[in-house]
PDB file of N, CA and C in Angstrom:
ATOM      1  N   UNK A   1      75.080  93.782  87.228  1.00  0.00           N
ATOM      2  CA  UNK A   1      76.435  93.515  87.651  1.00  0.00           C
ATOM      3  C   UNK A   1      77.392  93.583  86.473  1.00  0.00           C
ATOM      4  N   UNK A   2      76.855  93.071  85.375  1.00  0.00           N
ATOM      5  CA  UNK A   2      78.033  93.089  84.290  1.00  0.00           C
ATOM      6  C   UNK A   2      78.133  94.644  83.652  1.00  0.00           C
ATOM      7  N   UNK A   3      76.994  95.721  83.681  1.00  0.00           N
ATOM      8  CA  UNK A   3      77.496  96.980  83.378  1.00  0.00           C
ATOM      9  C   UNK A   3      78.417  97.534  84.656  1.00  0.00           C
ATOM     10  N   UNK A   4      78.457  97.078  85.752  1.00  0.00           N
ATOM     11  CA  UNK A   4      79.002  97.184  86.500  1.00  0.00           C
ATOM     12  C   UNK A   4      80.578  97.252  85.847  1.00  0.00           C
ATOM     13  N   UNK A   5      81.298  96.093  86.030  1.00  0.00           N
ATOM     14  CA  UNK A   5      82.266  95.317  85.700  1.00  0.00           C
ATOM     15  C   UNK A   5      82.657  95.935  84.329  1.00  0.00           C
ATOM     16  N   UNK A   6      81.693  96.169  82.835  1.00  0.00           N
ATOM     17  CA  UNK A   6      82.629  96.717  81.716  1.00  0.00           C
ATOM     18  C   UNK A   6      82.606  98.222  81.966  1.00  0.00           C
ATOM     19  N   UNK A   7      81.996  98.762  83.094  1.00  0.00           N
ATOM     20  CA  UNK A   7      82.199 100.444  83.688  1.00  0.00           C
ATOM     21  C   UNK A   7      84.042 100.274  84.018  1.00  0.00           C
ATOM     22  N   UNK A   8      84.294  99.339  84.758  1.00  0.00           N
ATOM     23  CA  UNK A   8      85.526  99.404  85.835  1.00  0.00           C
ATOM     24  C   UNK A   8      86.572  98.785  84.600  1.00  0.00           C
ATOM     25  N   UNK A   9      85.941  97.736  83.514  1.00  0.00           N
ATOM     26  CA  UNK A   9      86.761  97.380  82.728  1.00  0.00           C
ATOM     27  C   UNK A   9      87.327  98.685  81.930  1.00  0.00           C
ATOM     28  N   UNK A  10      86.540  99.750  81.509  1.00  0.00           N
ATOM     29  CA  UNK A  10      86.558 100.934  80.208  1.00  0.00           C
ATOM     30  C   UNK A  10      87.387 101.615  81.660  1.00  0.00           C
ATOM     31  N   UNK A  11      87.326 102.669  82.447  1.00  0.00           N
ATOM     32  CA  UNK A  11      87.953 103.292  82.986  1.00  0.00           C
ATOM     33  C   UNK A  11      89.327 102.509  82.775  1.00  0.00           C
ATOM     34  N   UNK A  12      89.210 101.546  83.251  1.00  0.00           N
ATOM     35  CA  UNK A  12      91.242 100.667  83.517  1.00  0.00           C
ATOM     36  C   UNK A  12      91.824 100.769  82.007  1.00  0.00           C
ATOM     37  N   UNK A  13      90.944 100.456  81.142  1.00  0.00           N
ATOM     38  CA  UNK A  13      91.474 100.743  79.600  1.00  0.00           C
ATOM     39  C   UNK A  13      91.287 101.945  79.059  1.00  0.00           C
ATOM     40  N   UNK A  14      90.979 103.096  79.589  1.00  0.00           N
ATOM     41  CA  UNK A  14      90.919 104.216  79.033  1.00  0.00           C
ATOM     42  C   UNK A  14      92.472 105.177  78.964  1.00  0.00           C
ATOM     43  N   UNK A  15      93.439 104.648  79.663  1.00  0.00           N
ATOM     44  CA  UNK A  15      94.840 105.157  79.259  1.00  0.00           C
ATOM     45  C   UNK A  15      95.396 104.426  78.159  1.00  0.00           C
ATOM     46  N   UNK A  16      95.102 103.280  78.088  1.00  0.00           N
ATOM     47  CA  UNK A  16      95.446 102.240  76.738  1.00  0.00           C
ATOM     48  C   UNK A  16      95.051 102.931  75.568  1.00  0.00           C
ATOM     49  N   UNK A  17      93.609 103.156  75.615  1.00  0.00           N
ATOM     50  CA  UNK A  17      92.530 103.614  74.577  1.00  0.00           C
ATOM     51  C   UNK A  17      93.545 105.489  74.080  1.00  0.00           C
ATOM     52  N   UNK A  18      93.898 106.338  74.899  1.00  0.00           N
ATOM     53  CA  UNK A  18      94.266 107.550  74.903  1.00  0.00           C
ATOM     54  C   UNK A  18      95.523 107.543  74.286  1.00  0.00           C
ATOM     55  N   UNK A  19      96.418 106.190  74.519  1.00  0.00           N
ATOM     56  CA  UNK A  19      97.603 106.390  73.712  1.00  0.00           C
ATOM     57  C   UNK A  19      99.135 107.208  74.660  1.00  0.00           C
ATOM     58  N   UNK A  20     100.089 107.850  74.344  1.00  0.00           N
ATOM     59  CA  UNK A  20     100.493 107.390  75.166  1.00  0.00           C
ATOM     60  C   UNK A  20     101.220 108.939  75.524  1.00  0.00           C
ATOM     61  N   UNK A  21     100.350 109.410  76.323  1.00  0.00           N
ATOM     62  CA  UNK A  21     100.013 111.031  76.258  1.00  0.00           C
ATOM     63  C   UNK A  21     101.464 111.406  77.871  1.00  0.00           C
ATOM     64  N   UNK A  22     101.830 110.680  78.507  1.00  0.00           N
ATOM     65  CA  UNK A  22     102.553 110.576  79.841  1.00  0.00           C
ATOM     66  C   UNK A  22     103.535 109.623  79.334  1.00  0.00           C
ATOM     67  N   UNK A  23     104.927 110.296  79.262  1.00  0.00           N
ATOM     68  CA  UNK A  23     106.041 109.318  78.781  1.00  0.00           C
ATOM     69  C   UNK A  23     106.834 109.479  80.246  1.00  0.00           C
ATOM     70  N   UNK A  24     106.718 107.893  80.374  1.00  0.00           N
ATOM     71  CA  UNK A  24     107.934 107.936  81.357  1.00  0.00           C
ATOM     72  C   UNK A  24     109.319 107.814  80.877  1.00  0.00           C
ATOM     73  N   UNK A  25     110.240 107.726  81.811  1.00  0.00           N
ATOM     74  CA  UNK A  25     111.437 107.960  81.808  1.00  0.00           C
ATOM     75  C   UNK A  25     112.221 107.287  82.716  1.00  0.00           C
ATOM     76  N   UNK A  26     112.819 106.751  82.563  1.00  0.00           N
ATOM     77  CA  UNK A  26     113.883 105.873  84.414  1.00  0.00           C
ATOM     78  C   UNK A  26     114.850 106.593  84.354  1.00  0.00           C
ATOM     79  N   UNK A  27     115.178 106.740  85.294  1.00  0.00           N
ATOM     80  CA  UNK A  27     116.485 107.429  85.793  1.00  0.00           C
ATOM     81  C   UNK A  27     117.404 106.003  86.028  1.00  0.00           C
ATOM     82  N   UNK A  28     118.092 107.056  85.386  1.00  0.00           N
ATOM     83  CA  UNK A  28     119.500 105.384  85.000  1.00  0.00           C
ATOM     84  C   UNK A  28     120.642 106.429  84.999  1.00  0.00           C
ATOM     85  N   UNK A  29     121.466 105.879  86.118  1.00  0.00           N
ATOM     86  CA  UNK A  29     122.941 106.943  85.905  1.00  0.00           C
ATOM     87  C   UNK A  29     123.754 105.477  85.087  1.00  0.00           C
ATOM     88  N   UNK A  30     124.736 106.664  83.880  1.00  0.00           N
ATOM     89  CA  UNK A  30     125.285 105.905  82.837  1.00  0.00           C
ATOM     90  C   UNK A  30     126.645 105.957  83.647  1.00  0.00           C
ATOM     91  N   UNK A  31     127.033 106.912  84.797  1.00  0.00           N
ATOM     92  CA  UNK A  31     128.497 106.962  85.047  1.00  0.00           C
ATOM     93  C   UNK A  31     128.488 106.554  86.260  1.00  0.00           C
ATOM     94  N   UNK A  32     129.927 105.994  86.951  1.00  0.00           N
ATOM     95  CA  UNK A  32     130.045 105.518  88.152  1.00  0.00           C
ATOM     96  C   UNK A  32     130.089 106.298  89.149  1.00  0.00           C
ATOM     97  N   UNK A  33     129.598 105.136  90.087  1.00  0.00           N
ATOM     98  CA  UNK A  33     129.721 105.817  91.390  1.00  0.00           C
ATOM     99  C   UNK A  33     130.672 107.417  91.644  1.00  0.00           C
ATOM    100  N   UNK A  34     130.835 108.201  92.662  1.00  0.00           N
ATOM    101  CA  UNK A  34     131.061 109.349  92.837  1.00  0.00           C
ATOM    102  C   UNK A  34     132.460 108.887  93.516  1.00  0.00           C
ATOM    103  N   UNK A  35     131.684 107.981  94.919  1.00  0.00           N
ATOM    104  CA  UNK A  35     132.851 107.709  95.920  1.00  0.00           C
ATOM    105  C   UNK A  35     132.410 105.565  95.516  1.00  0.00           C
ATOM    106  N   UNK A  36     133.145 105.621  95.599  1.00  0.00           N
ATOM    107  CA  UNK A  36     133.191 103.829  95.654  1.00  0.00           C
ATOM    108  C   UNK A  36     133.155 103.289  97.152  1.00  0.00           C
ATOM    109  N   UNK A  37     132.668 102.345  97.787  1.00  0.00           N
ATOM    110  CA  UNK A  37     131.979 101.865  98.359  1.00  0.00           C
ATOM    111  C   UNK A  37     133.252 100.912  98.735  1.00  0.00           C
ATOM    112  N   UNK A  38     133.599 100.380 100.097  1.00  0.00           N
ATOM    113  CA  UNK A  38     134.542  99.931 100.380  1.00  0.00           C
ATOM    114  C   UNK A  38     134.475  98.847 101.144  1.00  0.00           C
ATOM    115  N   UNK A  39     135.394  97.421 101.377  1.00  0.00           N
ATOM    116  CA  UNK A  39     134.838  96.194 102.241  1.00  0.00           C
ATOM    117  C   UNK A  39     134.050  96.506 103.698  1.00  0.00           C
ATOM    118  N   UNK A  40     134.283  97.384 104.023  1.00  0.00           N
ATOM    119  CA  UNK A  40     133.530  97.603 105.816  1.00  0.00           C
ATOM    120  C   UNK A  40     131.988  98.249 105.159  1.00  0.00           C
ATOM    121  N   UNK A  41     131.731  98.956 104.289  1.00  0.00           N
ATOM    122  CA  UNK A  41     130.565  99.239 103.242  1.00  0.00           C
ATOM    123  C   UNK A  41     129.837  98.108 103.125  1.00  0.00           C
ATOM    124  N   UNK A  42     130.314  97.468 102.308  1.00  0.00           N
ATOM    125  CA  UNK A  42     129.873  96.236 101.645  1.00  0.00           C
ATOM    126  C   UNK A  42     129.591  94.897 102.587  1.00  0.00           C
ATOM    127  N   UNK A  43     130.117  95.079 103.490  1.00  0.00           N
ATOM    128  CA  UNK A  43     130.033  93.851 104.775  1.00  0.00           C
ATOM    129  C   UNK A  43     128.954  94.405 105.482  1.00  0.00           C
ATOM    130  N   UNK A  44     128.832  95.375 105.859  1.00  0.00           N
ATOM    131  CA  UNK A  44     127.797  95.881 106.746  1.00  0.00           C
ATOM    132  C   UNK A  44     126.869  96.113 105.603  1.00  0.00           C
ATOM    133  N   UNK A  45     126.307  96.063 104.452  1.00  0.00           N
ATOM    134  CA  UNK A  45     125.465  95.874 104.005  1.00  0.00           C
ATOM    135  C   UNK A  45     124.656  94.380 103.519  1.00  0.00           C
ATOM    136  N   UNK A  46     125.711  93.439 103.570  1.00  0.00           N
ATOM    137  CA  UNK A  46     125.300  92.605 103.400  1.00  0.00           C
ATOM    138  C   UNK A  46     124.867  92.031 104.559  1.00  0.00           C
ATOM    139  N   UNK A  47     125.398  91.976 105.732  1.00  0.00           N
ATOM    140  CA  UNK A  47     124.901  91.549 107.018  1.00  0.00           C
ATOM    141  C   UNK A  47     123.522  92.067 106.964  1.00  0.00           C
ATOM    142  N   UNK A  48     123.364  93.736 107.242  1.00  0.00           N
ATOM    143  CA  UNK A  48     121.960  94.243 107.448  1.00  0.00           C
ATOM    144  C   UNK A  48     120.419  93.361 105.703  1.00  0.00           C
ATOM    145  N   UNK A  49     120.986  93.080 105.043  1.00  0.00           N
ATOM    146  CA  UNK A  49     120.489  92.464 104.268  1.00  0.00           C
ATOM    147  C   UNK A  49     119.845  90.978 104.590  1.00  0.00           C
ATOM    148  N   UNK A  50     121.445  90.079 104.848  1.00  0.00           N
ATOM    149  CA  UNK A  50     120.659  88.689 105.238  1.00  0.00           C
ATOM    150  C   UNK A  50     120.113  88.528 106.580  1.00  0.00           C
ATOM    151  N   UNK A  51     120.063  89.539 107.353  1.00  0.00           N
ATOM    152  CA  UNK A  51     119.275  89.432 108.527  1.00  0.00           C
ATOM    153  C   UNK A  51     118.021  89.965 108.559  1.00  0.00           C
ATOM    154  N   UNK A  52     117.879  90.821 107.656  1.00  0.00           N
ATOM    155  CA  UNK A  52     116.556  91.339 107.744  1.00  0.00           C
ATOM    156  C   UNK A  52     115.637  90.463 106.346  1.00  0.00           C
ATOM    157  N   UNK A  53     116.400  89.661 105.750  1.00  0.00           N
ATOM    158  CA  UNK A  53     115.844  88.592 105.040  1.00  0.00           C
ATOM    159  C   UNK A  53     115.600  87.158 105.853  1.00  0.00           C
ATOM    160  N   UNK A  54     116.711  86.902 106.339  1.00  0.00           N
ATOM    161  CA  UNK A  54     116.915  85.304 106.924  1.00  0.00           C
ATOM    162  C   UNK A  54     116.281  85.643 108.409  1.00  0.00           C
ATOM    163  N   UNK A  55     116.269  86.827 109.503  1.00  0.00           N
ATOM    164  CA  UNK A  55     115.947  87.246 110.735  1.00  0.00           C
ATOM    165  C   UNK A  55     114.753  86.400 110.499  1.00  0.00           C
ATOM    166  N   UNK A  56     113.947  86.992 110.474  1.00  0.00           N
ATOM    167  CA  UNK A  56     112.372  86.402 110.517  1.00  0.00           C
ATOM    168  C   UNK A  56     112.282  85.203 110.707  1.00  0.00           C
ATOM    169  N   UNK A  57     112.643  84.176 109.156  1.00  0.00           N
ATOM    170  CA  UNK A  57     112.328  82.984 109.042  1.00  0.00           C
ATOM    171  C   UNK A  57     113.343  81.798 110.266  1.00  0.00           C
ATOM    172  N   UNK A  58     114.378  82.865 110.314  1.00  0.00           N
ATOM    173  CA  UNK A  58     115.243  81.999 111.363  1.00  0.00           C
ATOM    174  C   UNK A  58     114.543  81.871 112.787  1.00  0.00           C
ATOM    175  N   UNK A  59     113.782  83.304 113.236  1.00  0.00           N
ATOM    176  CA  UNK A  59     113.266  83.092 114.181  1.00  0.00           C
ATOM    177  C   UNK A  59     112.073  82.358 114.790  1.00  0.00           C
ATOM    178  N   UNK A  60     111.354  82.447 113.282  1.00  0.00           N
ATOM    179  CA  UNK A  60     109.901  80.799 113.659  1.00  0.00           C
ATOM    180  C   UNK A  60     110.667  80.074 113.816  1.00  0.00           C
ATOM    181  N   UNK A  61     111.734  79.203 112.968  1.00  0.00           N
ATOM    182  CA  UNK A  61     112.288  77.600 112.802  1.00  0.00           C
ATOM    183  C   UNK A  61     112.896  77.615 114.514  1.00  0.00           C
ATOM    184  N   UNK A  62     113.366  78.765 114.889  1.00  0.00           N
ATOM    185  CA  UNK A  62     114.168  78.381 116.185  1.00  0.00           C
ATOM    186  C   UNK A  62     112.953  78.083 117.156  1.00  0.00           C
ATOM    187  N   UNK A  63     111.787  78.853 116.733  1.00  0.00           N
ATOM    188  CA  UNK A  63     110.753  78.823 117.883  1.00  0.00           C
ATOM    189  C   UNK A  63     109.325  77.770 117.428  1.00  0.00           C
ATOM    190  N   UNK A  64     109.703  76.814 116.700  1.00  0.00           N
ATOM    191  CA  UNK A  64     108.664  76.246 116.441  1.00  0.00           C
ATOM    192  C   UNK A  64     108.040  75.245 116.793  1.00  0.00           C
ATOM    193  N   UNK A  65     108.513  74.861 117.948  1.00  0.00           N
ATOM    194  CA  UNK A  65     108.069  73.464 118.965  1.00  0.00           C
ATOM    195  C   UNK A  65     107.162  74.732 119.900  1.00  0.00           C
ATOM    196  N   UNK A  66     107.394  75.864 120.063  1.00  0.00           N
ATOM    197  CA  UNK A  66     106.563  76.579 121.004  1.00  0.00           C
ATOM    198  C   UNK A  66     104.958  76.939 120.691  1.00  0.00           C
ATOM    199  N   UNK A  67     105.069  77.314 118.737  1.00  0.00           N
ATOM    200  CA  UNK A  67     104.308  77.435 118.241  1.00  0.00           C
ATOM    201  C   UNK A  67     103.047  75.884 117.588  1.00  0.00           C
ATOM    202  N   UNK A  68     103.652  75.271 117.502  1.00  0.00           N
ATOM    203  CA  UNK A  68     103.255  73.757 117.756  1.00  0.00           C
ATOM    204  C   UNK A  68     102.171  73.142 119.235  1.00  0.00           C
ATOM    205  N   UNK A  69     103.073  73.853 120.288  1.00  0.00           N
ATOM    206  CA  UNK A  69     101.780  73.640 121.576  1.00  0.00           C
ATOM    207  C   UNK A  69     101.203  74.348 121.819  1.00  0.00           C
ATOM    208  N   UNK A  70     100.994  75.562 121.036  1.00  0.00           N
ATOM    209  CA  UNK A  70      99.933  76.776 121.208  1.00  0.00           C
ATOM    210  C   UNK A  70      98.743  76.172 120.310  1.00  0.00           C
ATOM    211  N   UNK A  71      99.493  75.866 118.848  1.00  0.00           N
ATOM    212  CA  UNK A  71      98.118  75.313 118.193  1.00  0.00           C
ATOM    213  C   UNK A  71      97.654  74.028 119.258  1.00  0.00           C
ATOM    214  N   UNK A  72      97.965  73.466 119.954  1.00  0.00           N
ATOM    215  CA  UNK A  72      97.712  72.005 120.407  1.00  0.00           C
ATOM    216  C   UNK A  72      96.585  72.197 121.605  1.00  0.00           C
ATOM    217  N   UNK A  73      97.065  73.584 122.259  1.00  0.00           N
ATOM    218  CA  UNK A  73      96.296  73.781 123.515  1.00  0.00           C
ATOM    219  C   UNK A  73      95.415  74.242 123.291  1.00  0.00           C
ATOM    220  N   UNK A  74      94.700  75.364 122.283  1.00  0.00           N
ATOM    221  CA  UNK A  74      93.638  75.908 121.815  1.00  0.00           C
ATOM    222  C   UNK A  74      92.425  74.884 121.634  1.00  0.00           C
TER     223      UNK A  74
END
């Protein structure tokens, strides 16, 4: 088992070991926006944001006396 394990250890360190042969790069724009982004933009993005963040969790808390007698009846 342990040649196992320093097999999987040497492969995972063998790009470490090689140095640093694949240079990444990020793409980073240095200049602004093209078109700027405007309050009906920015509102409708933030809505679609905290709902698809807060949606979920809002919807257990609203439904959680239901989920409560499901565990109860099992």
């Amino acid at each position: 088992m342990s040649g196992l394990l320093r097999g999987i250890a040497r492969v995972r360190a063998a790009p470490v070991l090689r140095g640093s042969a694949i240079t990444q790069r990020a793409n980073i724009a240095t200049r602004p926006a093209k078109d700027k982004f405007g309050p009906v933009e920015t509102a409708i993005g933030l809505t679609v944001f905290s709902l698809t963040i807060l949606g979920p969790s809002g919807y257990i808390l609203a439904n959680l006396e239901s989920y409560k007698k499901k565990e109860a009846d099992e």
